[in-house]
Protein backbone atom coordinates (compact mmCIF):
# COMPACT_ATOMS: atom_id res chain seq x y z
CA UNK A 1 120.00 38.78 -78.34
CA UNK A 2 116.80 40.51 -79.26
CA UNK A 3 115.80 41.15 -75.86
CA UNK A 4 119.57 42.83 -75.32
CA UNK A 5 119.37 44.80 -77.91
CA UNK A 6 115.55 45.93 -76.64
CA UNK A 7 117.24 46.49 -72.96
CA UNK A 8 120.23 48.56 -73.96
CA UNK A 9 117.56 50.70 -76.34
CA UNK A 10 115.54 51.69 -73.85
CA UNK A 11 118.33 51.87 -70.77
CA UNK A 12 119.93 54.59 -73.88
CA UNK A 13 116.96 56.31 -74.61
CA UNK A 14 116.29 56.66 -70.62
CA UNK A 15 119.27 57.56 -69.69
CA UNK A 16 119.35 60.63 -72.07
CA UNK A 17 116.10 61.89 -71.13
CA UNK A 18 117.38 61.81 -67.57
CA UNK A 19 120.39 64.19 -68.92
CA UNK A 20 118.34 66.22 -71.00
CA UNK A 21 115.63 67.40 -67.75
CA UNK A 22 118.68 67.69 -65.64
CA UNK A 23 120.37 70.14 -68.08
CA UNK A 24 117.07 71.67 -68.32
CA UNK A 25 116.99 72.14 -64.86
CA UNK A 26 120.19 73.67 -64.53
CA UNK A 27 119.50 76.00 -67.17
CA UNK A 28 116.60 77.23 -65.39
CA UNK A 29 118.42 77.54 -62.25
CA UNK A 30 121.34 79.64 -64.05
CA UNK A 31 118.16 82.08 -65.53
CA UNK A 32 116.74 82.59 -61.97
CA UNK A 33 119.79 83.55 -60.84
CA UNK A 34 120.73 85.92 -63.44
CA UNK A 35 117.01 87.59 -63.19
CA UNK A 36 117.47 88.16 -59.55
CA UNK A 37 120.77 89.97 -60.39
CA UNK A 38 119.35 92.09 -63.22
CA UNK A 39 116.42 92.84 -61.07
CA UNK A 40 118.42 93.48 -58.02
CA UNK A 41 120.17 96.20 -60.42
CA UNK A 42 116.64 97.44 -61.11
CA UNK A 43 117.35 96.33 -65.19
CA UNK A 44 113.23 94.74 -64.92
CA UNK A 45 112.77 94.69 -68.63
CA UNK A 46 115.63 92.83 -68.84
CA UNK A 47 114.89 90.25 -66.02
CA UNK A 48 111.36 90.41 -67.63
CA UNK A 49 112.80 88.70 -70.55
CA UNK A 50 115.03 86.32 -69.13
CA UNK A 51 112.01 85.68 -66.66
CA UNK A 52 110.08 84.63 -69.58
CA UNK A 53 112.53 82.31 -71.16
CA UNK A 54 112.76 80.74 -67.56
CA UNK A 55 108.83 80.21 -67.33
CA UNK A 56 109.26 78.57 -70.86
CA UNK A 57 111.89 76.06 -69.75
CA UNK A 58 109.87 74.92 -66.14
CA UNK A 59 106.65 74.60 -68.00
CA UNK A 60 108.36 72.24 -70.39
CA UNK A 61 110.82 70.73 -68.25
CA UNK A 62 108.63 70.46 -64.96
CA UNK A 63 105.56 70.63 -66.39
CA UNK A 64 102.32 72.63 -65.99
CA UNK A 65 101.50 72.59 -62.30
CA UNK A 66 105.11 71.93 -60.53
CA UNK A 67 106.40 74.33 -58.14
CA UNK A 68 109.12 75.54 -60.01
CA UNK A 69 106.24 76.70 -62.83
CA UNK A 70 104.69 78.33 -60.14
CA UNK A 71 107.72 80.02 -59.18
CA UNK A 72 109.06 81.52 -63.09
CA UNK A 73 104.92 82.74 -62.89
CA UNK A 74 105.69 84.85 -59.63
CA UNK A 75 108.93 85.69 -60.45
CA UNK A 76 107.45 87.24 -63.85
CA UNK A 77 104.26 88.79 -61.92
CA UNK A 78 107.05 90.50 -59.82
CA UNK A 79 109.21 91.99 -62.60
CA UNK A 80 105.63 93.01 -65.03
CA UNK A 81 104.24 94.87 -61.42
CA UNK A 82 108.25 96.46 -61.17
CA UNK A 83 107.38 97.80 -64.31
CA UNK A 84 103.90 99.04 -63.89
CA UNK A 85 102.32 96.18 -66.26
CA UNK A 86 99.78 95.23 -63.28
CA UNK A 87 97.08 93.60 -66.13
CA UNK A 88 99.87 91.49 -67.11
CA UNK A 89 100.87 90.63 -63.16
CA UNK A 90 97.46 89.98 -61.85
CA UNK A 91 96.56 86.66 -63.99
CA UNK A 92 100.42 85.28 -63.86
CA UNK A 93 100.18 85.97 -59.39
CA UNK A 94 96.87 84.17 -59.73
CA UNK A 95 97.88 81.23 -61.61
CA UNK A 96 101.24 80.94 -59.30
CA UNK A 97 98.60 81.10 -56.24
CA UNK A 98 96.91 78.38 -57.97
CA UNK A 99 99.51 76.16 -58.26
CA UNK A 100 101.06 76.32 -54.80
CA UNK A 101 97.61 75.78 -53.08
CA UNK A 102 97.22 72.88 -55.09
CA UNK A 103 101.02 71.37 -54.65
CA UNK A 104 101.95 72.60 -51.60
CA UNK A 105 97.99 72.25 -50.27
CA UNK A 106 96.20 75.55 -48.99
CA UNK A 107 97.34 75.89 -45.35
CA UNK A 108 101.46 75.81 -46.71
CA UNK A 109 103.69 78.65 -45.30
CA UNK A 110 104.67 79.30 -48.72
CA UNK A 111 101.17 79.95 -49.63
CA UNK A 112 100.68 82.43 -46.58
CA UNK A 113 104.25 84.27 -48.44
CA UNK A 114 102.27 84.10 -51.45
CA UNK A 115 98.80 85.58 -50.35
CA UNK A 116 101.06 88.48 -48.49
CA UNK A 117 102.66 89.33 -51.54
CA UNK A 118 99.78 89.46 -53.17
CA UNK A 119 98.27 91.94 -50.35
CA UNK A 120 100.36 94.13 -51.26
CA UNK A 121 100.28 93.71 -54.93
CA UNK A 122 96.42 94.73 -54.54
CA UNK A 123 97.09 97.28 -52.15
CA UNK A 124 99.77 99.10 -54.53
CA UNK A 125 97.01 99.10 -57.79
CA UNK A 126 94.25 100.23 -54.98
CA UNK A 127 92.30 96.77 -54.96
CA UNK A 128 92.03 97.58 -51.31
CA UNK A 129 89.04 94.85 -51.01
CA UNK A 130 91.30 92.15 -52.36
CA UNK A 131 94.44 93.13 -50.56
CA UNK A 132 92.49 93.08 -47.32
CA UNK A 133 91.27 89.65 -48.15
CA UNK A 134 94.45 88.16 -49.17
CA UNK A 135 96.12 89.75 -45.98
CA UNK A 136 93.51 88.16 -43.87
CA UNK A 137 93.65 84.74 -45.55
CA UNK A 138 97.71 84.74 -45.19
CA UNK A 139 97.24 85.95 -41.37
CA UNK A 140 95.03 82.84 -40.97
CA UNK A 141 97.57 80.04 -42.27
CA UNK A 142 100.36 82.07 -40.50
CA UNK A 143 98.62 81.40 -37.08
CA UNK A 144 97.56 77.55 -38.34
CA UNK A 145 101.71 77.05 -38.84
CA UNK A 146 102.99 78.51 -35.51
């Protein structure tokens, strides 16, 4: 009876933590989408936050290195350069970079979108070095991928 009791315990306690990350995934799904509308509407301070709170719930949810952590850190990168905070884009673009190459591995389409992106992140502060480097790098993985 013991070894019931033991099952059902742990079958419980499994079964909630299954309902709790899939909640926590929706709710993260629900706060991308109503970023992209704010920032659509050009309200980036606003997205900014709600960008923020979204980073919060994949880092805990997903943890530190997951895809969808990488993509709350671009997602943020993109609403802080909106908003002319490039020192507070630069590191949050890196680490998203960072993440994807080592997911997704370094020759992933994604990661070419990524490197692009960042081109013209560069470009836009005048890092003209960088932006030609991360242009050239992206160009490279586009033509590995066709």
């Amino acid at each position: 009876m013991k070894t019931l009791a033991k099952t059902t315990l742990v079958m419980m306690l499994i079964l909630s933590f299954t309902a709790f990350a899939w909640a926590q995934e929706t709710l993260w799904n629900e706060l991308n989408a109503k970023l992209v509308t704010l920032y659509q509407q050009g309200q980036y301070s606003e997205a900014a936050k709600i960008a923020e709170e979204a980073l919060s719930v994949a880092e805990k949810t997903f943890g530190p290195d997951h895809p969808s952590v990488a993509t709350s850190l671009y997602n943020l990168a993109t609403l802080y350069g909106a908003q002319g905070k490039y020192s507070q884009a630069e590191p949050l673009y890196q680490r998203a970079l960072a993440i994807y190459e080592k997911v997704l591995g370094p020759d992933h389409p994604d990661v070419a979108t990524v490197l692009g992106n960042m081109a013209q992140f560069y470009e836009k502060i005048g890092k003209k070095d960088e932006a030609r480097r991360f242009e050239e790098q992206a160009k490279k993985i586009r033509l590995k991928n066709q």
